[in-house]
N, C-alpha and C. Protein backbone atom coordinates (compact mmCIF):
# COMPACT_ATOMS: atom_id res chain seq x y z
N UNK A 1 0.86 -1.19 0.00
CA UNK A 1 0.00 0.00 0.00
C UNK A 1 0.89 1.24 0.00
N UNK A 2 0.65 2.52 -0.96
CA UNK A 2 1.36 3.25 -1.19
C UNK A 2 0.78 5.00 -0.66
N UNK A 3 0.01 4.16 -0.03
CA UNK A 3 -0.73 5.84 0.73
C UNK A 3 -0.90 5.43 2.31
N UNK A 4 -1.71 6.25 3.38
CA UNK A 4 -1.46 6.34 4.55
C UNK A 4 -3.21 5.95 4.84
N UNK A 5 -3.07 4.97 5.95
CA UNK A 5 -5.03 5.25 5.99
C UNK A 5 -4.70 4.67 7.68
N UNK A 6 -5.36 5.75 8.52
CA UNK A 6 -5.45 5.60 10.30
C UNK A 6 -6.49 4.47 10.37
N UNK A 7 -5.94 3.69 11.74
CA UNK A 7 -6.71 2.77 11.92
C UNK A 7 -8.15 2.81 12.09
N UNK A 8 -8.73 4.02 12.39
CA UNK A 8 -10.28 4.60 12.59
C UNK A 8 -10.82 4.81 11.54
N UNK A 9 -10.02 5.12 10.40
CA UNK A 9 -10.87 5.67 8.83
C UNK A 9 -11.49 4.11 8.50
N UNK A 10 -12.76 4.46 7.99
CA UNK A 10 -13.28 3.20 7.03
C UNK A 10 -12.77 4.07 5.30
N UNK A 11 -12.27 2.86 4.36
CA UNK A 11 -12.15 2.55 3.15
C UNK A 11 -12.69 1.49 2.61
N UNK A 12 -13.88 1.95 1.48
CA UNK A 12 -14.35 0.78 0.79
C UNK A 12 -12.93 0.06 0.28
N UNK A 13 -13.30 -1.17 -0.21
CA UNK A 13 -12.01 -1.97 -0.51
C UNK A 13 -11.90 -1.61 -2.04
N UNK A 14 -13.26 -1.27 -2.72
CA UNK A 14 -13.78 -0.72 -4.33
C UNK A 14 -12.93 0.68 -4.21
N UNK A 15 -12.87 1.42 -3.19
CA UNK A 15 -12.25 3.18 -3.48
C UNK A 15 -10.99 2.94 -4.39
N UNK A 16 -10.41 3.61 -5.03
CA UNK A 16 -9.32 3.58 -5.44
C UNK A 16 -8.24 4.97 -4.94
N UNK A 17 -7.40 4.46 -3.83
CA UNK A 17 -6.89 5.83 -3.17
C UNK A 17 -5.03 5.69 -4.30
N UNK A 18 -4.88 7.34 -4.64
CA UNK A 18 -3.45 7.50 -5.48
C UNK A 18 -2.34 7.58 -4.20
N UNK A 19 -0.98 7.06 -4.61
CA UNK A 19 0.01 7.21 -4.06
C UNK A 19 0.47 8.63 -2.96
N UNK A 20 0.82 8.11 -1.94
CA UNK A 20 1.12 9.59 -1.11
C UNK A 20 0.24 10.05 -0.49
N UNK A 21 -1.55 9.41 -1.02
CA UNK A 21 -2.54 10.54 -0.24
C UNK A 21 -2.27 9.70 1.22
N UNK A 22 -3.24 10.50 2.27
CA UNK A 22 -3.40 10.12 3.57
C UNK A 22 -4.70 10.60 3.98
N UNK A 23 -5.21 9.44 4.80
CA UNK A 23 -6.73 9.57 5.16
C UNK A 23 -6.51 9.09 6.68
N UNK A 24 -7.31 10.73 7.14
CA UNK A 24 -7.08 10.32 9.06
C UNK A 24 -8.05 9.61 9.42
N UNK A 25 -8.16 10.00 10.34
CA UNK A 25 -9.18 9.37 11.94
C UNK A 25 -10.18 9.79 11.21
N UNK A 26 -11.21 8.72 11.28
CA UNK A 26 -12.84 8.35 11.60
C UNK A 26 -13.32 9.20 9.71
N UNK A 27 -12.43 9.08 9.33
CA UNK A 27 -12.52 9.59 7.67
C UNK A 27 -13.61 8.41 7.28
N UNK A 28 -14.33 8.71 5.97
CA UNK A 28 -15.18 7.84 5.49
C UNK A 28 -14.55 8.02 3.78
N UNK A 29 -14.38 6.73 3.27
CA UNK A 29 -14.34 6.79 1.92
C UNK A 29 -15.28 5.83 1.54
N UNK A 30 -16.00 6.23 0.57
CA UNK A 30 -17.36 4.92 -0.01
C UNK A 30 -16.73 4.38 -1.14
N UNK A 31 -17.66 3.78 -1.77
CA UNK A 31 -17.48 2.62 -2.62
C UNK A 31 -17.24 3.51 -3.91
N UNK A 32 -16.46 2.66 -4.38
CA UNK A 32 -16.33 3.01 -5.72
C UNK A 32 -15.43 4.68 -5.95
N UNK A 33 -15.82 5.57 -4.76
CA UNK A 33 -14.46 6.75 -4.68
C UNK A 33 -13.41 6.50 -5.64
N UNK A 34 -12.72 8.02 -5.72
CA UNK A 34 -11.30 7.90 -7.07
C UNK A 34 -10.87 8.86 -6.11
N UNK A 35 -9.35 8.68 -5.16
CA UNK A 35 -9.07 9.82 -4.93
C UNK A 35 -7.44 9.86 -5.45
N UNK A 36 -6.88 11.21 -6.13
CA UNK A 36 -5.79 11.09 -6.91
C UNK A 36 -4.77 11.22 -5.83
N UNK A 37 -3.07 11.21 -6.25
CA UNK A 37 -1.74 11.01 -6.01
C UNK A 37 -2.11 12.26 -4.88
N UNK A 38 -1.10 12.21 -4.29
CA UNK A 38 -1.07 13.34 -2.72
C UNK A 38 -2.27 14.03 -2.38
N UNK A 39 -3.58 13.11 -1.95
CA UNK A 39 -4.89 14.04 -1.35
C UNK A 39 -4.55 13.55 -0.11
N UNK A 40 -5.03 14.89 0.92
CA UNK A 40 -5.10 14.39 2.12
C UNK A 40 -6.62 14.57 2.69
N UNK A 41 -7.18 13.61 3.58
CA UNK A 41 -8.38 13.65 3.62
C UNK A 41 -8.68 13.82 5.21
N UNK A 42 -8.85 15.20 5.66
CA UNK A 42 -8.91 15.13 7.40
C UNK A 42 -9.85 14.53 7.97
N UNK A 43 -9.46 14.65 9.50
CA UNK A 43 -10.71 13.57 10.40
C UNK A 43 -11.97 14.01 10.61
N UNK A 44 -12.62 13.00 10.07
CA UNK A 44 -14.04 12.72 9.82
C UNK A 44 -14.88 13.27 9.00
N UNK A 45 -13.70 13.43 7.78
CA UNK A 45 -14.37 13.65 6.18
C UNK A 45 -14.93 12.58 6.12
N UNK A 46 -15.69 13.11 4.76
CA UNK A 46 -16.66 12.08 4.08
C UNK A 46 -16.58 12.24 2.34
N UNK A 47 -16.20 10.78 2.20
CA UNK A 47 -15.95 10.91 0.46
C UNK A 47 -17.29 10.17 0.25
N UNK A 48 -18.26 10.07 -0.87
CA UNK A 48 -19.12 9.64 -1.37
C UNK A 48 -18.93 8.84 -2.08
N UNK A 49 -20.40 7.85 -2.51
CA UNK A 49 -19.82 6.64 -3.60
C UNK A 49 -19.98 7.25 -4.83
N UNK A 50 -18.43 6.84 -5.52
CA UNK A 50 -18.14 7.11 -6.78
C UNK A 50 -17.77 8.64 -6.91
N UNK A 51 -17.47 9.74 -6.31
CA UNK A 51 -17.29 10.79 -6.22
C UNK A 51 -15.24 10.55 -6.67
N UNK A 52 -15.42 11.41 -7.40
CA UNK A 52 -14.08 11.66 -8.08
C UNK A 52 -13.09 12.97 -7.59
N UNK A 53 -11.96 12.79 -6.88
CA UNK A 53 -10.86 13.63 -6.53
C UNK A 53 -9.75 13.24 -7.59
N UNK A 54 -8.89 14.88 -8.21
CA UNK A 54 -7.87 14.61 -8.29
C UNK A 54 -6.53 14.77 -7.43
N UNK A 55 -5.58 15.04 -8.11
CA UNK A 55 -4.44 14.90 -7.08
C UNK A 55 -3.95 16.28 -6.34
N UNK A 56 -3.44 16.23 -5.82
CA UNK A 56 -2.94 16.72 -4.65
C UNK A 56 -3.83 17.68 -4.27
N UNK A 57 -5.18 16.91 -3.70
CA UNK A 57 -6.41 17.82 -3.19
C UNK A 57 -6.54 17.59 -1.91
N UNK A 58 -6.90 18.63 -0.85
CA UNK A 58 -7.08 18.96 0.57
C UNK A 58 -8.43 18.32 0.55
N UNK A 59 -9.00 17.88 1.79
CA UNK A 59 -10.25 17.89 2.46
C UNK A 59 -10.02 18.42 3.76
N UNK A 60 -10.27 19.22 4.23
CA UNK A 60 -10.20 19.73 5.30
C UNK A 60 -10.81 18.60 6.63
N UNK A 61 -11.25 18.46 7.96
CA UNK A 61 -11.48 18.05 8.70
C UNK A 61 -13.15 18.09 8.44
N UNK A 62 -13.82 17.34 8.86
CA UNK A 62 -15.55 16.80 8.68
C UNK A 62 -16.02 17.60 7.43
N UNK A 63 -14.82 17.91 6.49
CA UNK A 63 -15.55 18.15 5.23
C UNK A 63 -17.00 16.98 4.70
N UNK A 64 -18.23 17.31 4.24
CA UNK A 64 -18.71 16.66 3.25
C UNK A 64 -18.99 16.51 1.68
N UNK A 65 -18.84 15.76 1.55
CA UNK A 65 -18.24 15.62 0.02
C UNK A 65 -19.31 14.38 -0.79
N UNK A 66 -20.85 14.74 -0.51
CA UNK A 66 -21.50 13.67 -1.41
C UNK A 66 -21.47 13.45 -2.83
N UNK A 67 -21.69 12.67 -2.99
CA UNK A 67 -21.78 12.69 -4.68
C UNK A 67 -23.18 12.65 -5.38
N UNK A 68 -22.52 13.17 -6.80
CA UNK A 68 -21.91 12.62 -7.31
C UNK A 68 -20.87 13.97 -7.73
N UNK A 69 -20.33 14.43 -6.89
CA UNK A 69 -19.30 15.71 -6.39
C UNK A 69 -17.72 15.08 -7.49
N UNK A 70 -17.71 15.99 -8.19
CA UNK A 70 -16.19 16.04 -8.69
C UNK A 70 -15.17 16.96 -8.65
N UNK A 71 -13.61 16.83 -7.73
CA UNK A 71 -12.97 17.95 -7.48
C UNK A 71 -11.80 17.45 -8.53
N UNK A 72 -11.31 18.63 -9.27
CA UNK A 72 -10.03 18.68 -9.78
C UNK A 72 -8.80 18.54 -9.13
N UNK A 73 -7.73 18.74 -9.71
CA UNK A 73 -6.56 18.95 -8.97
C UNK A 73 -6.24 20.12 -8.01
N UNK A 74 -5.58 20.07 -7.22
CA UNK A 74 -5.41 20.78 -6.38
C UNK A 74 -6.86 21.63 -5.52
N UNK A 75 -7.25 21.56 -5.43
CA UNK A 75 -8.93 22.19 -4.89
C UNK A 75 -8.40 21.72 -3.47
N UNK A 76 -8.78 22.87 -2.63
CA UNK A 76 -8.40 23.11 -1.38
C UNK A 76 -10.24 23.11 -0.49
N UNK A 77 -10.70 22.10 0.32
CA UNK A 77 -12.21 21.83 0.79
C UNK A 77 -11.66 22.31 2.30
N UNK A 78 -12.33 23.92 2.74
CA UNK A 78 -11.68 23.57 4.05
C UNK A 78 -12.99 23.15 5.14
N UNK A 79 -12.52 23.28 6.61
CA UNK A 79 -13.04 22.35 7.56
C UNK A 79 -14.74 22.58 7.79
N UNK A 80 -15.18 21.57 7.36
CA UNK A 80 -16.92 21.54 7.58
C UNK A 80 -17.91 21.91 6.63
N UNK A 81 -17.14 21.75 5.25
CA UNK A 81 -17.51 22.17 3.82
C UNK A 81 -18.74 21.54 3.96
N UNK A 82 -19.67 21.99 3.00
CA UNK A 82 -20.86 20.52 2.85
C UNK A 82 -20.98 20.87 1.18
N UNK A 83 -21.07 19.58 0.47
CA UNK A 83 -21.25 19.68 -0.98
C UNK A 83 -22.63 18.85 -0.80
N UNK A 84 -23.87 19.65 -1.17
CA UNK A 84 -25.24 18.98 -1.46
C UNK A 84 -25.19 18.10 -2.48
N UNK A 85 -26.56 17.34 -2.87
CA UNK A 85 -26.55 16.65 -4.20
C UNK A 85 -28.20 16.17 -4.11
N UNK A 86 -28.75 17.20 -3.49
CA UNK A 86 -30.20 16.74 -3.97
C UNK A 86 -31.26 18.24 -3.92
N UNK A 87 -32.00 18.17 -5.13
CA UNK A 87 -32.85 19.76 -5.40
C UNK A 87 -33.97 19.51 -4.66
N UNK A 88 -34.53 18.25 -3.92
CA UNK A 88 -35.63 18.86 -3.33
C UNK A 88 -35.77 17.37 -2.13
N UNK A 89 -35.01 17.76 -1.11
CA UNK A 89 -34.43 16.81 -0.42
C UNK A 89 -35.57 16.48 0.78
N UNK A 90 -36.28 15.35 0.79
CA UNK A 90 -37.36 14.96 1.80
C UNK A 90 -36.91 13.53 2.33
N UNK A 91 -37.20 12.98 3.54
CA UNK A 91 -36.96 11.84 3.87
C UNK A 91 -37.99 10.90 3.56
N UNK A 92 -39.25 11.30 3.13
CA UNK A 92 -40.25 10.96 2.77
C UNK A 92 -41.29 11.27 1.36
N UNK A 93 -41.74 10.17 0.78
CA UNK A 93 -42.61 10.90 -0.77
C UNK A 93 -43.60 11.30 -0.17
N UNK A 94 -44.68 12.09 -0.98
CA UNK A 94 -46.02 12.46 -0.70
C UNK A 94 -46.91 11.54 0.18
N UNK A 95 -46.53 10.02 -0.15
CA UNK A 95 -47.36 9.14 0.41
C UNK A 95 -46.81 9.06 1.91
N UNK A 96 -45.92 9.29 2.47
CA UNK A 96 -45.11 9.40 4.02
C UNK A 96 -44.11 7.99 3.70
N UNK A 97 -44.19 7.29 2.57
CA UNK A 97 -43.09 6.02 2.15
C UNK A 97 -41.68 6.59 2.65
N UNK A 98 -40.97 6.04 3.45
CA UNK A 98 -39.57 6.57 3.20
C UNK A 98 -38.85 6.47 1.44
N UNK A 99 -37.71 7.38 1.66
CA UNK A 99 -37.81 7.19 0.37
C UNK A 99 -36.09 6.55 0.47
N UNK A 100 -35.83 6.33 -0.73
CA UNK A 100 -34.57 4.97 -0.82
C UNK A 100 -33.46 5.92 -1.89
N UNK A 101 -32.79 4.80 -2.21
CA UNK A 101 -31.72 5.44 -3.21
C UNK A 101 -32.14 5.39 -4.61
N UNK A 102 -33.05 4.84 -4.83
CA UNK A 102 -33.52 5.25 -6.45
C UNK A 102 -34.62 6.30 -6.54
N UNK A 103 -35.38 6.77 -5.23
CA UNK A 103 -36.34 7.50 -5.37
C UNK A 103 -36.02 8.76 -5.50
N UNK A 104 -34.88 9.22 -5.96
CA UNK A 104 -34.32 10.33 -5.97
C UNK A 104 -33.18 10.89 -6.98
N UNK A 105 -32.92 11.60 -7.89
CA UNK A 105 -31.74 11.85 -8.63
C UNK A 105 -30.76 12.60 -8.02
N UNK A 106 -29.43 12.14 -7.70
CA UNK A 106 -28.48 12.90 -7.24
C UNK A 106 -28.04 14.12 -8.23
N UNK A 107 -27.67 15.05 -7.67
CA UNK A 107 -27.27 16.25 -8.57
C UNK A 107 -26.08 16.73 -7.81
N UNK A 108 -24.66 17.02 -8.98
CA UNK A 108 -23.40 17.37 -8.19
C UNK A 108 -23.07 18.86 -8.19
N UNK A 109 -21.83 18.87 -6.92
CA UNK A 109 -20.73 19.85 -7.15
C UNK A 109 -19.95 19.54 -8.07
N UNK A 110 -19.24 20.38 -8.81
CA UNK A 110 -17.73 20.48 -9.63
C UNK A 110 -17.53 20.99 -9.25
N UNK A 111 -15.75 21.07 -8.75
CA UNK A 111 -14.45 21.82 -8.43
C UNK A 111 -13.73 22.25 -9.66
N UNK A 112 -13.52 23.19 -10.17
CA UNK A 112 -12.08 23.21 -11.07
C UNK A 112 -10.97 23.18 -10.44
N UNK A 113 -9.77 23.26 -11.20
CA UNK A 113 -8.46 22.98 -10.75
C UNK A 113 -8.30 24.33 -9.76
N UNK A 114 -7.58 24.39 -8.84
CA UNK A 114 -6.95 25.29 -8.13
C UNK A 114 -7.83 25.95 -6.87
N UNK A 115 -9.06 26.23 -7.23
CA UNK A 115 -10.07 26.50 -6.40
C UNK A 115 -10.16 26.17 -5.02
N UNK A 116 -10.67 27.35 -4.51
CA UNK A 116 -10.87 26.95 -2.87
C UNK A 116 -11.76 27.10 -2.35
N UNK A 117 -12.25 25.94 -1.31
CA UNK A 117 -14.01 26.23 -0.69
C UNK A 117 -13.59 26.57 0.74
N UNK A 118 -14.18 27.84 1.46
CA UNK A 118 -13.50 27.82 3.35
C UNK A 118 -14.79 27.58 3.46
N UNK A 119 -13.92 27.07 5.23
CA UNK A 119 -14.65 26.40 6.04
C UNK A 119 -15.80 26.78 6.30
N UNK A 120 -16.91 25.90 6.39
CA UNK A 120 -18.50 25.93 6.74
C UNK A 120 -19.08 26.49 5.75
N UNK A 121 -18.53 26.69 4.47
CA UNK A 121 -19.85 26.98 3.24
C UNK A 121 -19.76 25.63 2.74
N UNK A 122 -21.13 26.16 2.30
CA UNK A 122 -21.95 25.30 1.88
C UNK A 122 -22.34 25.32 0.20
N UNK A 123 -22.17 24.54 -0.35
CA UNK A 123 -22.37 24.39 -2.14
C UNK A 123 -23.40 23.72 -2.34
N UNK A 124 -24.99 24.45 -2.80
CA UNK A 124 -25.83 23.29 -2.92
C UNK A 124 -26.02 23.16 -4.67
N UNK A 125 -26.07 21.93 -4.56
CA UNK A 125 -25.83 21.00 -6.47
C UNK A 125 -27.25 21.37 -7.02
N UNK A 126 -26.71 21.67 -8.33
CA UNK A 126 -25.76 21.59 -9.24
C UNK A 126 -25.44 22.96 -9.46
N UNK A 127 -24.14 23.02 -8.90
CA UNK A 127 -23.32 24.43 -8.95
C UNK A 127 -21.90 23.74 -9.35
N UNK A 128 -21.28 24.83 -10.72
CA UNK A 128 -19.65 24.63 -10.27
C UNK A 128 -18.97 26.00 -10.24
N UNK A 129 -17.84 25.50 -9.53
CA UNK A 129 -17.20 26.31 -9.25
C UNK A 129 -15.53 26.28 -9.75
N UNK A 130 -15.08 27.68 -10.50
CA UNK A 130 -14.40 27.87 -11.69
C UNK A 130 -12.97 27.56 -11.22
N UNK A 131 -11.68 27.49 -12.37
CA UNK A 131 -10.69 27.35 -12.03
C UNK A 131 -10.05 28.56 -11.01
N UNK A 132 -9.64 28.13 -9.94
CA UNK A 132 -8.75 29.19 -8.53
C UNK A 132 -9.42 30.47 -8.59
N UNK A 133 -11.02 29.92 -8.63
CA UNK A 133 -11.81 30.75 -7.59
C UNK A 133 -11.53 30.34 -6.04
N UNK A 134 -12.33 31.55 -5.53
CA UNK A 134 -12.12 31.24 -4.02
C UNK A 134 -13.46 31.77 -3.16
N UNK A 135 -14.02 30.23 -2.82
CA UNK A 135 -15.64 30.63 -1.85
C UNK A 135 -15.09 31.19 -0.29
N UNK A 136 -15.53 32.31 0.42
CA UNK A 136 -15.19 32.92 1.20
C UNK A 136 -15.83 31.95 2.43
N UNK A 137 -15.16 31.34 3.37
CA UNK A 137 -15.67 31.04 4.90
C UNK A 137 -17.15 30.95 5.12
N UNK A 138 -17.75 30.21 5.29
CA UNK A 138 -19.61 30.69 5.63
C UNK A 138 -20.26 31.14 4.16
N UNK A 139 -19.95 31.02 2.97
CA UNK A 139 -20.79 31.45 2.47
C UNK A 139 -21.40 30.29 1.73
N UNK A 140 -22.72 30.30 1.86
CA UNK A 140 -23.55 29.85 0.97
C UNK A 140 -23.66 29.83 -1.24
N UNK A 141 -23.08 28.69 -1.96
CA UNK A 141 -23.40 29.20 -3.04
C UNK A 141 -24.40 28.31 -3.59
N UNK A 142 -24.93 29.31 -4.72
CA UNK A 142 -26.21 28.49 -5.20
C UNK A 142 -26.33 28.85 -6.47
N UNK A 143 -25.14 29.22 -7.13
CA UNK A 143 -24.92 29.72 -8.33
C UNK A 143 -23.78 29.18 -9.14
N UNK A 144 -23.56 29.06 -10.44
CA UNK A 144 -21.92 28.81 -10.95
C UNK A 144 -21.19 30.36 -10.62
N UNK A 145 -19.88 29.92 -10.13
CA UNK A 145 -18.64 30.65 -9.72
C UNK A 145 -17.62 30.63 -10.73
N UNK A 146 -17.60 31.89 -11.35
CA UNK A 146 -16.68 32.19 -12.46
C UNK A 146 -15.04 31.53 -12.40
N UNK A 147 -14.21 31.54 -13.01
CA UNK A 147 -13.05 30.84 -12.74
C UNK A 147 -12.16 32.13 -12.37
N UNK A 148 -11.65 32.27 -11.15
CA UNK A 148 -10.82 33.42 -10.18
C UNK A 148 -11.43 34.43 -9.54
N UNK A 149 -12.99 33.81 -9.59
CA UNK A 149 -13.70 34.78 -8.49
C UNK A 149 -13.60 34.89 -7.08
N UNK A 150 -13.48 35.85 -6.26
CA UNK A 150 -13.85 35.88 -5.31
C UNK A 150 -15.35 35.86 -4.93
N UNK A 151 -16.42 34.75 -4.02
CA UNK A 151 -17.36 35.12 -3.50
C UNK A 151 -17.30 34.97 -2.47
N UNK A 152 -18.54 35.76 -1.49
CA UNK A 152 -18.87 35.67 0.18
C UNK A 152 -20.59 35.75 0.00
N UNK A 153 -20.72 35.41 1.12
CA UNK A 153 -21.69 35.88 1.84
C UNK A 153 -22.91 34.71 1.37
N UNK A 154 -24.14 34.99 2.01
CA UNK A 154 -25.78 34.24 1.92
C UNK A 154 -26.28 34.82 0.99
N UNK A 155 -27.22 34.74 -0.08
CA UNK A 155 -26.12 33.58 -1.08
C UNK A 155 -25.43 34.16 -1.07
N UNK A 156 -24.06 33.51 -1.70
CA UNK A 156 -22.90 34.06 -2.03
C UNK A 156 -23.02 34.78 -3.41
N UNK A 157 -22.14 36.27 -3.06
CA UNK A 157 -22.07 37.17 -4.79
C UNK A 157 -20.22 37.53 -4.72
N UNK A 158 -20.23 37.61 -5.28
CA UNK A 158 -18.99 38.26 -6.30
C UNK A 158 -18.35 39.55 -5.54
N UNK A 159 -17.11 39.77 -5.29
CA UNK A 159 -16.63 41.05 -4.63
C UNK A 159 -15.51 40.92 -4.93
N UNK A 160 -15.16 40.11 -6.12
CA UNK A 160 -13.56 40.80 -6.55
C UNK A 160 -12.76 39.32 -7.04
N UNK A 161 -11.43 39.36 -7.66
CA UNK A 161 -10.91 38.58 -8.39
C UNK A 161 -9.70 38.19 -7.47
N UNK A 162 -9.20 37.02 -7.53
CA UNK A 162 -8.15 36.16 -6.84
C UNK A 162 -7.16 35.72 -7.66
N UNK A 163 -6.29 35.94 -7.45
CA UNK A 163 -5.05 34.90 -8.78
C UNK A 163 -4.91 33.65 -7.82
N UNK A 164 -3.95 33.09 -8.65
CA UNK A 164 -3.54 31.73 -8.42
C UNK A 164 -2.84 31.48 -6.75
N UNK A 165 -2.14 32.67 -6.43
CA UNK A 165 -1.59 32.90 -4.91
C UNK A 165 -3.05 33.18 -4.01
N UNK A 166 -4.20 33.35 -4.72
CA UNK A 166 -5.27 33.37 -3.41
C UNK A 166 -5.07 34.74 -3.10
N UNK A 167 -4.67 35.20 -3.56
CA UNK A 167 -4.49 36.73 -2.99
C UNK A 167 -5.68 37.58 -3.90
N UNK A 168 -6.33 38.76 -3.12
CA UNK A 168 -7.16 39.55 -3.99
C UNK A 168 -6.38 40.27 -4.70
N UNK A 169 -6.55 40.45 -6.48
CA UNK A 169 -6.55 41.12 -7.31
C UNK A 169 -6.23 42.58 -7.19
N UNK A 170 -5.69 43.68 -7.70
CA UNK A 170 -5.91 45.16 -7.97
C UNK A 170 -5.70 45.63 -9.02
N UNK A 171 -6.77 46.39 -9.23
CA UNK A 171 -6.95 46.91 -10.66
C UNK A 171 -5.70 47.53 -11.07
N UNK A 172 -5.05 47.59 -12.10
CA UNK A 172 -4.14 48.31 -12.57
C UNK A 172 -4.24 49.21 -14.27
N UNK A 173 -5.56 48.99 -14.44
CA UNK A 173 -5.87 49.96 -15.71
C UNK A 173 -7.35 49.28 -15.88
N UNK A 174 -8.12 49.47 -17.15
CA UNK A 174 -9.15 49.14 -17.29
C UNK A 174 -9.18 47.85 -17.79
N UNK A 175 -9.84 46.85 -17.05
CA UNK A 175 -9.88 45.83 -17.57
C UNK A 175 -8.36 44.70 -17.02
N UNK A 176 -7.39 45.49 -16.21
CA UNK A 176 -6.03 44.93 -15.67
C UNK A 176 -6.61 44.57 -14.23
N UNK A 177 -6.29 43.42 -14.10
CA UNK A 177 -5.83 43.18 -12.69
C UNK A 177 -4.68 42.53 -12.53
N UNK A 178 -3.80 42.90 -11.36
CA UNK A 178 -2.65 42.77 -10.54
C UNK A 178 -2.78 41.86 -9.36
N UNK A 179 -2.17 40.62 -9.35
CA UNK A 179 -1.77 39.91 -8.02
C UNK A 179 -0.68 40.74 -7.34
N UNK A 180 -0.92 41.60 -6.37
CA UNK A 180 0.05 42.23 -5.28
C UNK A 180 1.26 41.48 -4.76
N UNK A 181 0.94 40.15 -5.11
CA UNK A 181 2.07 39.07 -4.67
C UNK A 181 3.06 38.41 -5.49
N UNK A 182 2.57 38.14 -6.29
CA UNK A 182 3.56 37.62 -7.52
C UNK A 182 3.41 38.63 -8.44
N UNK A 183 2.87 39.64 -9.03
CA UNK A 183 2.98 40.44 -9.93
C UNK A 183 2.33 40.07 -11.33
N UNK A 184 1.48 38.58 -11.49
CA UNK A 184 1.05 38.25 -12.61
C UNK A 184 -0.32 38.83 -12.64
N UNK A 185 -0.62 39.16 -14.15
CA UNK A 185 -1.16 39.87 -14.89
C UNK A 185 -2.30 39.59 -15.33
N UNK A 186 -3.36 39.59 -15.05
CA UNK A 186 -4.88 38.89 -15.40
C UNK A 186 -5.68 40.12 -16.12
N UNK A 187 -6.21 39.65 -17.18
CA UNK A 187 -7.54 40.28 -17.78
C UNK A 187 -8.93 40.32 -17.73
N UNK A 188 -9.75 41.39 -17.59
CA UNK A 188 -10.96 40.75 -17.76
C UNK A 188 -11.89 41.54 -19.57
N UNK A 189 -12.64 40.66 -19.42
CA UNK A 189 -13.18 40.67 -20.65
C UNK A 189 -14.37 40.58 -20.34
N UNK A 190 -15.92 41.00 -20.17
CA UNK A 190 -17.03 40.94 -20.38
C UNK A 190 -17.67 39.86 -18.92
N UNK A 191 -16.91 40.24 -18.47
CA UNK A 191 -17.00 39.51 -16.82
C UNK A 191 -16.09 37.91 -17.00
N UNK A 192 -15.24 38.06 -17.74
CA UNK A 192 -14.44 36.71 -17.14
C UNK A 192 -12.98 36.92 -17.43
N UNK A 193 -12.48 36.58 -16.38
CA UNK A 193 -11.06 36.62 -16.18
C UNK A 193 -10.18 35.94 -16.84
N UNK A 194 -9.45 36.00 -17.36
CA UNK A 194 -7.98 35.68 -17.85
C UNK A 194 -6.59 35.64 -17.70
N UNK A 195 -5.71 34.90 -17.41
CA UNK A 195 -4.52 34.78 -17.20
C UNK A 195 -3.78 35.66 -18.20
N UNK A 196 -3.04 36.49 -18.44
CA UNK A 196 -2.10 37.48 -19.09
C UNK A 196 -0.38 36.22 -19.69
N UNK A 197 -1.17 36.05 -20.87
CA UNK A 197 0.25 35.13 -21.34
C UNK A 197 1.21 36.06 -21.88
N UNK A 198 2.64 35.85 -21.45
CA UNK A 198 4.00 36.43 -21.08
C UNK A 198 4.25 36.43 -22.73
């Protein structure tokens, strides 16, 4: 075995975990899971069945992560995320029947690459969210998230652009934004951002 799994985590024996990752205490991985090369999965996450991670992706601590939820590479889930997957969620049909796993269509999150969800928001499906955007702490989204947006808040809206360092954006002419940190060069165009090729 070429990854790390604590004696408290359950792993379906079906998951398929990549080299290097590590899954702590009282972690849940289900059946059929894909999680890629260096993910680490904190204590008392929850991976879903068949839900797809790539590599070197964070789960923060009691992240949830149902499926049929797909995160890219690098996507940073921090602590107490919840990814929904159902539009009209009852424990019961009209008739008071409980209801089962076919009585219902799952509907997912997407992650793009780089992106970050903080702790305790909440993503209800089918929303994705764009390449190294960044969902602000507590916020609620219920919308697609442009790729290097910043959002916050209930629902969550839009208050500004993030580069790849996670750092907020500054305008530097019309249509320029500036990472204050590395100095790379992003465009926008008609509300979507762009990387500035050298």
């Amino acid at each position: 075995m070429n990854y790390r799994v604590q004696p408290t985590a359950q792993v379906d024996e079906s998951a398929e975990i990549g080299a290097g990752s590590s899954i702590w205490e009282l972690a849940q991985i289900r059946e059929g899971a894909r999680l890629g090369e260096g993910c680490v999965v904190g204590r008392g996450a929850y991976v879903g069945t068949g839900v797809r991670i790539g590599n070197n992706v964070k789960l923060q601590n009691y992240a949830l992560v149902y499926e049929p939820a797909e995160l890219a590479d690098g996507v940073f889930v921090g602590p107490a995320v919840v990814f929904t997957n159902d539009h009209n969620p009852r424990s019961v049909d009209p008739d008071g029947k409980q209801k089962r796993g076919g009585d219902w269509e799952a509907v997912g999150v997407k992650v793009a690459e780089g992106a970050s969800i903080g702790a305790r928001s909440v993503c209800v499906a089918p929303v994705h969210i764009g390449r190294w955007a960044m969902v602000a702490a507590g916020a609620v989204v219920t919308r697609d998230v442009p790729d290097f947006a910043l959002v916050v808040g209930v629902p969550a809206r839009q208050v500004g652009w993030v580069g790849r360092a996670g750092v907020k954006l500054v305008e530097s002419g019309t249509g320029v934004w500036e990472c204050p940190q590395t100095g790379a060069v992003y465009e926008e165009k008609d509300g979507v951002l762009t990387e500035r090729v050298a």
